[in-house]
PDB file of N, CA and C in Angstrom:
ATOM      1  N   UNK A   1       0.853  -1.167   0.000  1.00  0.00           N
ATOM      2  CA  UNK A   1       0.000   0.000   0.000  1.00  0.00           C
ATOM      3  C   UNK A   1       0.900   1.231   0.000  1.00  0.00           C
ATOM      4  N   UNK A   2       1.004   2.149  -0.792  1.00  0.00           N
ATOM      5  CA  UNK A   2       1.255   3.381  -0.764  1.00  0.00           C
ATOM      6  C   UNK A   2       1.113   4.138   0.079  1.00  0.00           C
ATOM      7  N   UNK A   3       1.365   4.604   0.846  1.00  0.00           N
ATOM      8  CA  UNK A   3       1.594   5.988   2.041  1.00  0.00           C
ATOM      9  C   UNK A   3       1.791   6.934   2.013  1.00  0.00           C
ATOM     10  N   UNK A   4       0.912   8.265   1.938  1.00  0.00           N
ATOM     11  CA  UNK A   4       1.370   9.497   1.895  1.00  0.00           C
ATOM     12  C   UNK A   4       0.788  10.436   3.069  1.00  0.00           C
ATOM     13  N   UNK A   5       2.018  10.987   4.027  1.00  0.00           N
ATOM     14  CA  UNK A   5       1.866  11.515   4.702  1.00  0.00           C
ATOM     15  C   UNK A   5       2.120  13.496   4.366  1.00  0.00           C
ATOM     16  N   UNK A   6       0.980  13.904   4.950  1.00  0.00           N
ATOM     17  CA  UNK A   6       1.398  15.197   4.605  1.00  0.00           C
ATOM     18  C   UNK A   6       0.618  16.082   6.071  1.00  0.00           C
ATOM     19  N   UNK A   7       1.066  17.054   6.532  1.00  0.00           N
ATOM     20  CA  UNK A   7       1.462  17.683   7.510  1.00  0.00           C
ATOM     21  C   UNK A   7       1.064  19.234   7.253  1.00  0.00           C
ATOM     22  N   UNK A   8       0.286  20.170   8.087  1.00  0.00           N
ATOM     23  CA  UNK A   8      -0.059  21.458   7.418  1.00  0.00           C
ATOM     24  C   UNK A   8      -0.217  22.252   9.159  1.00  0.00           C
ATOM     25  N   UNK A   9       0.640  22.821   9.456  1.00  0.00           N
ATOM     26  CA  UNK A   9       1.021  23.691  11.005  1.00  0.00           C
ATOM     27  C   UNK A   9       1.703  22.296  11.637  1.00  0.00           C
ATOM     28  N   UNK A  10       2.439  21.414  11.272  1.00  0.00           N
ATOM     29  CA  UNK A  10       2.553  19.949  12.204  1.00  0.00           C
ATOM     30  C   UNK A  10       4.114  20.052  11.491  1.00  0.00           C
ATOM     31  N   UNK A  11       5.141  19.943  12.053  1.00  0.00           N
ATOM     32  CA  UNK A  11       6.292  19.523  11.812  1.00  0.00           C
ATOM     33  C   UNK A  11       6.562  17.450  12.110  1.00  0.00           C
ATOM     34  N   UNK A  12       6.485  16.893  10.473  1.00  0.00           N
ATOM     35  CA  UNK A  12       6.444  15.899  10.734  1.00  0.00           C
ATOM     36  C   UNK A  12       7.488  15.187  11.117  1.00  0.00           C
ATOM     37  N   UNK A  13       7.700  14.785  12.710  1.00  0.00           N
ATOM     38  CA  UNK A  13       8.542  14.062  13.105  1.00  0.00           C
ATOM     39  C   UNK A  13       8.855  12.656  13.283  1.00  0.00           C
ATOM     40  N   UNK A  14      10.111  11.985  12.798  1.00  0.00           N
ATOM     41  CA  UNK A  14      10.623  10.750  12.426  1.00  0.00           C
ATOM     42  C   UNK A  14       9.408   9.940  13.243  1.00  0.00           C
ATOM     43  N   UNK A  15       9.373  10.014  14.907  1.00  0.00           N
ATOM     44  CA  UNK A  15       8.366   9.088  15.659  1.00  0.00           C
ATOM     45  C   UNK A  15       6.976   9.025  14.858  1.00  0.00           C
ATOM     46  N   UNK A  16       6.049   9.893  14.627  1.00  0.00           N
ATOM     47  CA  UNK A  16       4.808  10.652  14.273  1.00  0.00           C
ATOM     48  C   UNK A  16       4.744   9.875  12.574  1.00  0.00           C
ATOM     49  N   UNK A  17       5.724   9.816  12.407  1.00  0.00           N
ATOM     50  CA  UNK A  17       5.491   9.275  10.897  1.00  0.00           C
ATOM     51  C   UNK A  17       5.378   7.751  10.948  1.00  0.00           C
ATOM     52  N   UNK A  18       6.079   7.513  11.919  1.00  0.00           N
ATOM     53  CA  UNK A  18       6.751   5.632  12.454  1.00  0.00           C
ATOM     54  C   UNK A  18       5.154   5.312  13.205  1.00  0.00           C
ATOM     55  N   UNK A  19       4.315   6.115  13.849  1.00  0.00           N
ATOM     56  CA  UNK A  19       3.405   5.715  14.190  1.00  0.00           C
ATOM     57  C   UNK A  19       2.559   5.378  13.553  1.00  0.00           C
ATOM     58  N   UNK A  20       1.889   6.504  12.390  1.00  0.00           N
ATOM     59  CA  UNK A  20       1.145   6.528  11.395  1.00  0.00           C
ATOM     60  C   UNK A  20       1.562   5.097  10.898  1.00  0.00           C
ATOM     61  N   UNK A  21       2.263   4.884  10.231  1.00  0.00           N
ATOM     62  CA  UNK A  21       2.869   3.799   9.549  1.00  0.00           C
ATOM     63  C   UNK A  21       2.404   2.541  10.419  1.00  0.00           C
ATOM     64  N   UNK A  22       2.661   2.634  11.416  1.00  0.00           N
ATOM     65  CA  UNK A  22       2.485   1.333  12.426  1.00  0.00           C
ATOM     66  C   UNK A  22       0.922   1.297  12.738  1.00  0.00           C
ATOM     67  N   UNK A  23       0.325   2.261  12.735  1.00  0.00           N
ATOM     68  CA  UNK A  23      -1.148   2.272  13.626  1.00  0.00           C
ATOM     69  C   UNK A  23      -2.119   1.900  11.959  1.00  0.00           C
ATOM     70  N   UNK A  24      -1.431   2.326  10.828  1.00  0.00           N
ATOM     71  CA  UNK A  24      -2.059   2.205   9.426  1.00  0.00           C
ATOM     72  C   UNK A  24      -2.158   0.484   9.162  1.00  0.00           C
ATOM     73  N   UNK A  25      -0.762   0.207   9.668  1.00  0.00           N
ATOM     74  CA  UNK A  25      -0.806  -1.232   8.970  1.00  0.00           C
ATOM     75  C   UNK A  25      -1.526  -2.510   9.958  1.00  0.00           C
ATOM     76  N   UNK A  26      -2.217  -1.650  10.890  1.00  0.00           N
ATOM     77  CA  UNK A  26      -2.996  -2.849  11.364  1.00  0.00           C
ATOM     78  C   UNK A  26      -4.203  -2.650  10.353  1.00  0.00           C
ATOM     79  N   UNK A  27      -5.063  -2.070   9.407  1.00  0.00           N
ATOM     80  CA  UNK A  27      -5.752  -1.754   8.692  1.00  0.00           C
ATOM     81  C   UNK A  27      -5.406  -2.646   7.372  1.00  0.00           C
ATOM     82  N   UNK A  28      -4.253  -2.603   7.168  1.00  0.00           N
ATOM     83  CA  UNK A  28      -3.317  -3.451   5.849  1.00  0.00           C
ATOM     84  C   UNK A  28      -3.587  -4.829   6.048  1.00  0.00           C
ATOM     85  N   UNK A  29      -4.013  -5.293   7.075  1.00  0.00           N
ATOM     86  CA  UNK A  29      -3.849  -6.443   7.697  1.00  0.00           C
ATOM     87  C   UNK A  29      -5.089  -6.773   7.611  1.00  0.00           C
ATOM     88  N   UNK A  30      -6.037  -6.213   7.714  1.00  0.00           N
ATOM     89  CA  UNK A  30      -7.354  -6.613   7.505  1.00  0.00           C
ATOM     90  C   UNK A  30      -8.013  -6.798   5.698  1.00  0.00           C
ATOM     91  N   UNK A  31      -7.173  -6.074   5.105  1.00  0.00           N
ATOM     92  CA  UNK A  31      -7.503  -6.433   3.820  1.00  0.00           C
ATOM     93  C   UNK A  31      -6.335  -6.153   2.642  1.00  0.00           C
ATOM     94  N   UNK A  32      -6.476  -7.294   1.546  1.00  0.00           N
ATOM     95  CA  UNK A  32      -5.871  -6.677   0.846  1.00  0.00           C
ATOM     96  C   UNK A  32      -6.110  -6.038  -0.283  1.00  0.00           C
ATOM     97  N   UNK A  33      -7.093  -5.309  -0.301  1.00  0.00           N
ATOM     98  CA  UNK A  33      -7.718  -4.379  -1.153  1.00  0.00           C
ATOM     99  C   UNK A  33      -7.332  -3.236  -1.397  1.00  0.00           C
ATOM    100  N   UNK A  34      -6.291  -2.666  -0.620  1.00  0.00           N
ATOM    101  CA  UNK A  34      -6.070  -1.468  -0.026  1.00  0.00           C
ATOM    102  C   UNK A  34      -4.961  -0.907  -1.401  1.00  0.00           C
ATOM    103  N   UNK A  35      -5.207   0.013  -1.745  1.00  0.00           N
ATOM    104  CA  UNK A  35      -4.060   0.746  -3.195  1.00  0.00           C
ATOM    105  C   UNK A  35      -3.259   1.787  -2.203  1.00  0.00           C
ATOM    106  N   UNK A  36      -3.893   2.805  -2.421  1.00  0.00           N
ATOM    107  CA  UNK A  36      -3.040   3.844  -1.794  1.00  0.00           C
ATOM    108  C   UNK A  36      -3.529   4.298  -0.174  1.00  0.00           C
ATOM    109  N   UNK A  37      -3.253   5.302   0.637  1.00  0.00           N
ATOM    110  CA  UNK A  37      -3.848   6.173   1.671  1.00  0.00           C
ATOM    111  C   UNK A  37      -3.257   7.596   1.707  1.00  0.00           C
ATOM    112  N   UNK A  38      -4.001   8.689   1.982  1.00  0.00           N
ATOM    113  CA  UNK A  38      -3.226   9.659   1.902  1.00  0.00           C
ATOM    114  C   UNK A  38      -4.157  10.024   3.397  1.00  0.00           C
ATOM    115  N   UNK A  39      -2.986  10.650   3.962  1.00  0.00           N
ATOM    116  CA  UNK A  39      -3.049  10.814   5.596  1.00  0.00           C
ATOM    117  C   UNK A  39      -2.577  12.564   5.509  1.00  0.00           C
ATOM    118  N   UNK A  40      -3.271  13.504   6.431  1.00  0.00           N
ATOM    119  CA  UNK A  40      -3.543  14.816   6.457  1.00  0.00           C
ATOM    120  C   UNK A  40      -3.335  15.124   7.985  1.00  0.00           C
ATOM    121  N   UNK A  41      -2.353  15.585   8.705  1.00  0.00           N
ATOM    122  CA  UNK A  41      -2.421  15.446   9.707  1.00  0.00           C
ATOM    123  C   UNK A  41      -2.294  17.015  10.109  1.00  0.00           C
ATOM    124  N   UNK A  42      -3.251  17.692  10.525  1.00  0.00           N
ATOM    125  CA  UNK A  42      -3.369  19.186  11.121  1.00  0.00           C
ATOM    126  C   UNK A  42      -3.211  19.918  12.469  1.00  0.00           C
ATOM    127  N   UNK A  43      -3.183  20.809  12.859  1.00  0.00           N
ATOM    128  CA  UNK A  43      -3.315  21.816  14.215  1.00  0.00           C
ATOM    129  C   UNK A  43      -3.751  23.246  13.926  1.00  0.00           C
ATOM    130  N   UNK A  44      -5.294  22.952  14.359  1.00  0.00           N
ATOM    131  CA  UNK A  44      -5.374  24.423  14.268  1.00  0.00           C
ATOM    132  C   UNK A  44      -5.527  25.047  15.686  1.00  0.00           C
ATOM    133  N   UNK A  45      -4.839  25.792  16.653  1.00  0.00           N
ATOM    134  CA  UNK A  45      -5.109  25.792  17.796  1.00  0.00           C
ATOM    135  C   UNK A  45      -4.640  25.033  18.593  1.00  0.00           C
ATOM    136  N   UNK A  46      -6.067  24.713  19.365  1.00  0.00           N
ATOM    137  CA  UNK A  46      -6.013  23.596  20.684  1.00  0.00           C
ATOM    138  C   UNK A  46      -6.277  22.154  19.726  1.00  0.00           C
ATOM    139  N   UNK A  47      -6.985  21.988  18.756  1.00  0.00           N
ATOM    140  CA  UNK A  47      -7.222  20.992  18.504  1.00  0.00           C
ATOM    141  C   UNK A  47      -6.049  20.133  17.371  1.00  0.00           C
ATOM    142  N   UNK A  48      -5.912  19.083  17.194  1.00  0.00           N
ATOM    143  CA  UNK A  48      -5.061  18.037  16.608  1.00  0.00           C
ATOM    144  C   UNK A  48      -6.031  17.450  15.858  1.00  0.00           C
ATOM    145  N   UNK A  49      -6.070  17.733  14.544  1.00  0.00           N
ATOM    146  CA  UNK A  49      -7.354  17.142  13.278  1.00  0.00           C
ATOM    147  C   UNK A  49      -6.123  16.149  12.313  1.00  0.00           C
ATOM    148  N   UNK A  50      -6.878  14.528  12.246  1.00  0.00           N
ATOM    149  CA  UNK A  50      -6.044  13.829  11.529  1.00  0.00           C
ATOM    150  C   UNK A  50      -6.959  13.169  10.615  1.00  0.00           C
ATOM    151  N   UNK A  51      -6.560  13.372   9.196  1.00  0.00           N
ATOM    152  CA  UNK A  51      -7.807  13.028   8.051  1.00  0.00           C
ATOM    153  C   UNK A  51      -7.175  11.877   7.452  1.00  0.00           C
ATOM    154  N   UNK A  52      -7.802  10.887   7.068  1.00  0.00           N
ATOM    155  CA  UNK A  52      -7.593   9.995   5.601  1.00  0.00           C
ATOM    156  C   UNK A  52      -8.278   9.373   5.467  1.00  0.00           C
ATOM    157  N   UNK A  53      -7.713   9.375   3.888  1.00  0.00           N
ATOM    158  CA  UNK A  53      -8.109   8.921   2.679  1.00  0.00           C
ATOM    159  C   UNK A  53      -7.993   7.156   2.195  1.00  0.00           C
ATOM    160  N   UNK A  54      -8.458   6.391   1.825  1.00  0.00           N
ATOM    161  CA  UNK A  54      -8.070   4.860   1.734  1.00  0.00           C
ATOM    162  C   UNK A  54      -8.653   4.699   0.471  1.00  0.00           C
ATOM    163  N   UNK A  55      -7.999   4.292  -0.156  1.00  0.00           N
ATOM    164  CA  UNK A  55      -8.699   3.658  -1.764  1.00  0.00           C
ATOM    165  C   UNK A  55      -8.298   2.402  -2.038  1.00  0.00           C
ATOM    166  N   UNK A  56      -9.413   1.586  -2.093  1.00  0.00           N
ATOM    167  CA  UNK A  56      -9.041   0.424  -2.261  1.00  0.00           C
ATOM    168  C   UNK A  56     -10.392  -0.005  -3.504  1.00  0.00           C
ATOM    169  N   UNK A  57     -10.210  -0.819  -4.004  1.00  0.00           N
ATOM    170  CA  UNK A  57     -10.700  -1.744  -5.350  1.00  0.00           C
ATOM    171  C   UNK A  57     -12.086  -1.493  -5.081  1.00  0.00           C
ATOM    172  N   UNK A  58     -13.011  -0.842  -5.703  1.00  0.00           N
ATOM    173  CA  UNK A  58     -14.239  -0.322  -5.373  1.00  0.00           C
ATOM    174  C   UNK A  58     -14.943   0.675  -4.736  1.00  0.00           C
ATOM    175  N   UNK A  59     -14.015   1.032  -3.827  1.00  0.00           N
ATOM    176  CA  UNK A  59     -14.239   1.923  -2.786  1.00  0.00           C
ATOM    177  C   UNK A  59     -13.440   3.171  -2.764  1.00  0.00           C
ATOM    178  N   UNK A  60     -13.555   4.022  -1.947  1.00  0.00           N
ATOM    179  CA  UNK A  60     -13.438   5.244  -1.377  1.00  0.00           C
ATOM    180  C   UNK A  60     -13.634   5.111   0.331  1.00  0.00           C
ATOM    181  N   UNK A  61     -12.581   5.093   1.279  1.00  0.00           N
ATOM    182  CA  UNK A  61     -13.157   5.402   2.643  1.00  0.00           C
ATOM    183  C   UNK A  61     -12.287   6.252   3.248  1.00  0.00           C
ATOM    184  N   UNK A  62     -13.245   7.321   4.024  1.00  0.00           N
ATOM    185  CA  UNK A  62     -12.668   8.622   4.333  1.00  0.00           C
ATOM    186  C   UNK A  62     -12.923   8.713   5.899  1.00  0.00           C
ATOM    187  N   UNK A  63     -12.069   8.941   6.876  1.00  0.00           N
ATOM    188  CA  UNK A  63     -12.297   9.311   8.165  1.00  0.00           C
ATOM    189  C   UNK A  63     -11.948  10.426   8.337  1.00  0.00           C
ATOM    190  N   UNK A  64     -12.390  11.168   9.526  1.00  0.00           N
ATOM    191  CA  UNK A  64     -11.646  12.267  10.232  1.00  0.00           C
ATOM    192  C   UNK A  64     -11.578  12.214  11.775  1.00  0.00           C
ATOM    193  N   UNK A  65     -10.394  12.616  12.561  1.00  0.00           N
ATOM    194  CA  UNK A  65     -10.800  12.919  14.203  1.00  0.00           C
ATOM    195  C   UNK A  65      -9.787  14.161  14.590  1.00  0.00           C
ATOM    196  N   UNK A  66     -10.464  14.596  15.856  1.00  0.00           N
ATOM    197  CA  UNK A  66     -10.302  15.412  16.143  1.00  0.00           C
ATOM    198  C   UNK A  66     -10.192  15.234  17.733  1.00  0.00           C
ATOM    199  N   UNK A  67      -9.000  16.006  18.376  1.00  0.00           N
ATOM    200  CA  UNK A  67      -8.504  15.141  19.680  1.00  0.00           C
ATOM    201  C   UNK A  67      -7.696  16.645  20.377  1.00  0.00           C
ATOM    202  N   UNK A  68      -7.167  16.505  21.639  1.00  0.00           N
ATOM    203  CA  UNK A  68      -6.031  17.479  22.219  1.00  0.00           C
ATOM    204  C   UNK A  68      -4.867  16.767  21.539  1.00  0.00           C
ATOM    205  N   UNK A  69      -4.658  15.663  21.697  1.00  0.00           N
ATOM    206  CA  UNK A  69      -3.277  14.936  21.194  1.00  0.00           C
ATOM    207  C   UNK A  69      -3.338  14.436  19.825  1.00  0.00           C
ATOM    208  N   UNK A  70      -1.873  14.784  19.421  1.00  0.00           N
ATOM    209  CA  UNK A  70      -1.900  14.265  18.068  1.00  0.00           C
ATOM    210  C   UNK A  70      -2.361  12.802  17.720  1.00  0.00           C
ATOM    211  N   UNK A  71      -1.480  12.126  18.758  1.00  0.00           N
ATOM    212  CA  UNK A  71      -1.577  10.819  18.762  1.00  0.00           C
ATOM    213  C   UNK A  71      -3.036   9.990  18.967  1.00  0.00           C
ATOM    214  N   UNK A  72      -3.384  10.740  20.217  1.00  0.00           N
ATOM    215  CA  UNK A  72      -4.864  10.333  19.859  1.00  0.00           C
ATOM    216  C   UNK A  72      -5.747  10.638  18.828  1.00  0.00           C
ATOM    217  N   UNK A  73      -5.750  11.866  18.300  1.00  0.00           N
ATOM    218  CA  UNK A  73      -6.307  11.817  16.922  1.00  0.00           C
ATOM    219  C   UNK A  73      -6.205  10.616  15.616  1.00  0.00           C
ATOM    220  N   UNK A  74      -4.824  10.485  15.853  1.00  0.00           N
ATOM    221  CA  UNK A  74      -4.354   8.975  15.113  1.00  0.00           C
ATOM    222  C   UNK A  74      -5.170   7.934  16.163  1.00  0.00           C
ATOM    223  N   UNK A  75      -4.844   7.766  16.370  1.00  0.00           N
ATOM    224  CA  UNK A  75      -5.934   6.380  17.328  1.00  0.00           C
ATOM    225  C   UNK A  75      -6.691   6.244  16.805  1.00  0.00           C
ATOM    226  N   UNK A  76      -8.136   7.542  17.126  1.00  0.00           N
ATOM    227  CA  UNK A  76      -9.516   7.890  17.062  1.00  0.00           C
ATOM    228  C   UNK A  76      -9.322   7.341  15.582  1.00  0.00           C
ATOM    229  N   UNK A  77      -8.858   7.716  14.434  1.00  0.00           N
ATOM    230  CA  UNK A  77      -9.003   7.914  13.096  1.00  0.00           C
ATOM    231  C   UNK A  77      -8.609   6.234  12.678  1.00  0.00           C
ATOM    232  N   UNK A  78      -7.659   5.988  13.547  1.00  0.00           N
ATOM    233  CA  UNK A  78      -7.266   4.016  12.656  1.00  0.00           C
ATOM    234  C   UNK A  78      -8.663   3.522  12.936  1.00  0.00           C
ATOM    235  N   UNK A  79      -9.374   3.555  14.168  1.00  0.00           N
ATOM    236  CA  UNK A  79     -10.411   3.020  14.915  1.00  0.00           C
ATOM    237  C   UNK A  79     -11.803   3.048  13.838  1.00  0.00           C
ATOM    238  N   UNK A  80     -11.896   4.441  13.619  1.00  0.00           N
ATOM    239  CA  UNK A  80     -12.783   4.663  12.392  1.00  0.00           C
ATOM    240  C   UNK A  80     -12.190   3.915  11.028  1.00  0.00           C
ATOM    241  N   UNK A  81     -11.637   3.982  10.755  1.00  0.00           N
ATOM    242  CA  UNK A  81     -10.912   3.687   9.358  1.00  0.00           C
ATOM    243  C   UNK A  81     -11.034   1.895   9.565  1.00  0.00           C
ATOM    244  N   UNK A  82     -10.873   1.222  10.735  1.00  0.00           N
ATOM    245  CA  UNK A  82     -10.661  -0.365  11.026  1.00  0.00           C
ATOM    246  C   UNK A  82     -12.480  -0.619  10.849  1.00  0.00           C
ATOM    247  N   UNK A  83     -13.168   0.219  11.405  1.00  0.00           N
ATOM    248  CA  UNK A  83     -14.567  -0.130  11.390  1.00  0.00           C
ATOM    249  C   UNK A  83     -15.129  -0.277  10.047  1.00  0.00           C
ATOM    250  N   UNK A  84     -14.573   1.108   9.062  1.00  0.00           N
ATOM    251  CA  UNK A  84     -15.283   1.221   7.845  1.00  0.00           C
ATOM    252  C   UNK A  84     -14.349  -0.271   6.952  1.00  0.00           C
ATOM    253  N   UNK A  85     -13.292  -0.108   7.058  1.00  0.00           N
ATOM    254  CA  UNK A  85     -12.559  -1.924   6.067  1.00  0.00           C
ATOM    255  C   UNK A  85     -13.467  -3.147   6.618  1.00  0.00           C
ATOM    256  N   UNK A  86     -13.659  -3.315   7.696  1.00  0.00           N
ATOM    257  CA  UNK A  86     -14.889  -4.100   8.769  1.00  0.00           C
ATOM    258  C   UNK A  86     -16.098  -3.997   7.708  1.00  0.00           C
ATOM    259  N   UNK A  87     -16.462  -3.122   7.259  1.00  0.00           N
ATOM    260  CA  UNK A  87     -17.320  -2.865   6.525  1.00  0.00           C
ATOM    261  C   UNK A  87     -17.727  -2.975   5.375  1.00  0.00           C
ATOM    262  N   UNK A  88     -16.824  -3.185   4.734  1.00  0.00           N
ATOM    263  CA  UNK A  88     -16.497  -2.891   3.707  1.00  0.00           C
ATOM    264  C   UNK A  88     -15.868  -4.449   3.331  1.00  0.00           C
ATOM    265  N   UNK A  89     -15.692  -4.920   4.053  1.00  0.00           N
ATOM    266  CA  UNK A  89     -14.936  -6.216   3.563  1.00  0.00           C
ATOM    267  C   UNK A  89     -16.449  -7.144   3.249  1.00  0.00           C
ATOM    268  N   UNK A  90     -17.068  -6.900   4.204  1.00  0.00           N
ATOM    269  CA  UNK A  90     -18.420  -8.021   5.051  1.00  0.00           C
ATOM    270  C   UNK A  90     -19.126  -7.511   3.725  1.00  0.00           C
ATOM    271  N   UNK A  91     -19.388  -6.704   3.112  1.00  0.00           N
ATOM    272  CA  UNK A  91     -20.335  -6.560   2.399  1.00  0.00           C
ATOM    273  C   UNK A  91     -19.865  -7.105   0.878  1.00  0.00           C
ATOM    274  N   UNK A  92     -18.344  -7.108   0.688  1.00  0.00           N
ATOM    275  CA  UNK A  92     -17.771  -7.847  -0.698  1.00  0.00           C
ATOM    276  C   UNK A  92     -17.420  -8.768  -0.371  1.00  0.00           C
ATOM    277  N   UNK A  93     -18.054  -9.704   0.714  1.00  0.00           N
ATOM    278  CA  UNK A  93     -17.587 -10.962   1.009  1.00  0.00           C
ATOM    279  C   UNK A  93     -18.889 -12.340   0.417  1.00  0.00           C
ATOM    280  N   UNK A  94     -18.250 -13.103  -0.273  1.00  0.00           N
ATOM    281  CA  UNK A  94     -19.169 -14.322  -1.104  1.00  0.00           C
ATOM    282  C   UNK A  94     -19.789 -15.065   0.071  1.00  0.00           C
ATOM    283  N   UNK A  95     -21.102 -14.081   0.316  1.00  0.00           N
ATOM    284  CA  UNK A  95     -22.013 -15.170   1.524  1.00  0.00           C
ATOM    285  C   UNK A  95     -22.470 -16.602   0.683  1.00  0.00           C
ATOM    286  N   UNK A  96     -22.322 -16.986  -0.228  1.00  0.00           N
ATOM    287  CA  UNK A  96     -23.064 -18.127  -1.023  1.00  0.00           C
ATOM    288  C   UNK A  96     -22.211 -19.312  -0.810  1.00  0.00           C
ATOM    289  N   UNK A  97     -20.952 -18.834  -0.296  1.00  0.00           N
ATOM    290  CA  UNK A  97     -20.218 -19.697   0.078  1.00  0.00           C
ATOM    291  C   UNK A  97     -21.080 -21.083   0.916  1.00  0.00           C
ATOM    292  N   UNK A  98     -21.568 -20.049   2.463  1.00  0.00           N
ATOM    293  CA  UNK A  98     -22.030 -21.254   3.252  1.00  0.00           C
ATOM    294  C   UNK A  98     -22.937 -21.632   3.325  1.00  0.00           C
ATOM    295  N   UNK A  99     -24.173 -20.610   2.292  1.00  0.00           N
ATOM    296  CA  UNK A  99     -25.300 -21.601   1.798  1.00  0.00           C
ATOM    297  C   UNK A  99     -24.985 -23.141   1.168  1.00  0.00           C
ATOM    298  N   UNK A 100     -23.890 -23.000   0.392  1.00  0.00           N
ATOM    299  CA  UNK A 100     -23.694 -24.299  -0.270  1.00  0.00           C
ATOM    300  C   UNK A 100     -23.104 -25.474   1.049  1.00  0.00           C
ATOM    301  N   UNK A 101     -22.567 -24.864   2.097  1.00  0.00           N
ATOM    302  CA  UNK A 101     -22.210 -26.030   3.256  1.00  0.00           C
ATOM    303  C   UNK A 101     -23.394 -26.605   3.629  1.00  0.00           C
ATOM    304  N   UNK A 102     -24.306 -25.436   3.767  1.00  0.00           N
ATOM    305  CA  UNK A 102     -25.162 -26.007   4.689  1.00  0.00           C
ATOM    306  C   UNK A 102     -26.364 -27.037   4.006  1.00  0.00           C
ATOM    307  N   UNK A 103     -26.643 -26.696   2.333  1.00  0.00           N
ATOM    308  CA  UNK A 103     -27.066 -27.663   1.494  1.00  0.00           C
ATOM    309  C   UNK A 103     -25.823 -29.010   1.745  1.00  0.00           C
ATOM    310  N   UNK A 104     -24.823 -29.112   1.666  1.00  0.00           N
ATOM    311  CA  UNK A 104     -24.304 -30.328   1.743  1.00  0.00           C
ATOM    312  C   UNK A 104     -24.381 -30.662   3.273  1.00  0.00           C
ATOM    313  N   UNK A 105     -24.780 -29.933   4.470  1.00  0.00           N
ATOM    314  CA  UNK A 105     -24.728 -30.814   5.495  1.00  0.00           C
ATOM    315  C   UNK A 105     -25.682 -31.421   5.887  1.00  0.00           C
ATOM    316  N   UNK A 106     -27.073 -31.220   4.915  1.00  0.00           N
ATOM    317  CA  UNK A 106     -28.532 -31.584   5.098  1.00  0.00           C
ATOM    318  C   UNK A 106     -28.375 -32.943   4.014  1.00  0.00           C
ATOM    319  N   UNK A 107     -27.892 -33.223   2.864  1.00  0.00           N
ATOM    320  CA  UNK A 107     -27.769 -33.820   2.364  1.00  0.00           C
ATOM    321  C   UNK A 107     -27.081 -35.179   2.919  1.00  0.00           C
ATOM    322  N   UNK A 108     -26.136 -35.041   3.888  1.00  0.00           N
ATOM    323  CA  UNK A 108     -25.527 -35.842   4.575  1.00  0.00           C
ATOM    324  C   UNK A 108     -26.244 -36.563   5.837  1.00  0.00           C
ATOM    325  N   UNK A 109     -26.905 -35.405   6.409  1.00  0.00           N
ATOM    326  CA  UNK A 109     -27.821 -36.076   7.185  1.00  0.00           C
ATOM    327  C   UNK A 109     -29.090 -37.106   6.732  1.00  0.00           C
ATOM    328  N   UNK A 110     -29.538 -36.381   5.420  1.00  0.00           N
ATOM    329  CA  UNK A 110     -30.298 -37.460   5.236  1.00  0.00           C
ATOM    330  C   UNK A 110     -29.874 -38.363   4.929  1.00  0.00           C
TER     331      UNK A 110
END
């Protein structure tokens, strides 16, 4: 998957990038559908706003959060982003699969 981090009032530091990267690829892990992500990480103020983008084979999925800490903003945002692939997987997933088990496990019984 492609990674693009970009930064706007946020000086992106070596850790902050190593996180993103690390907190992203539990998301990678859930599917492999995933093409690119482009990650937006802001401060306006008091608040820490962290946006992205995920494109994967059909889709479009977009989160945003908004936190005191950067880091928690990253949290908040994998959390959203893990729910919508959750989502997104279950619905392009071949349910006909276990209709056909369960025709062969009736068949067996009789």
């Amino acid at each position: 998957m492609n990674l693009n981090i970009t930064g706007h009032h946020v000086d992106l530091t070596e850790p902050l990038r190593n996180f993103v990267v690390e907190k992203l690829g539990r998301i990678e892990r859930h599917s492999d559908d995933m093409i690119d992500a482009n990650v937006v990480l802001t401060v306006e103020k008091q608040h820490h706003k962290a946006e992205a983008t995920l494109h994967a084979r059909g889709a479009n999925l977009h989160a945003a959060a908004t936190a005191e800490n950067m880091y928690t903003a990253i949290d908040k945002l994998v959390d959203r982003l893990d729910r919508q692939t959750s989502k997104y997987k279950e619905r392009h997933k071949d349910h006909h699969a276990r209709e056909g088990l369960k025709v062969a496990a009736e068949q067996l019984v009789q």
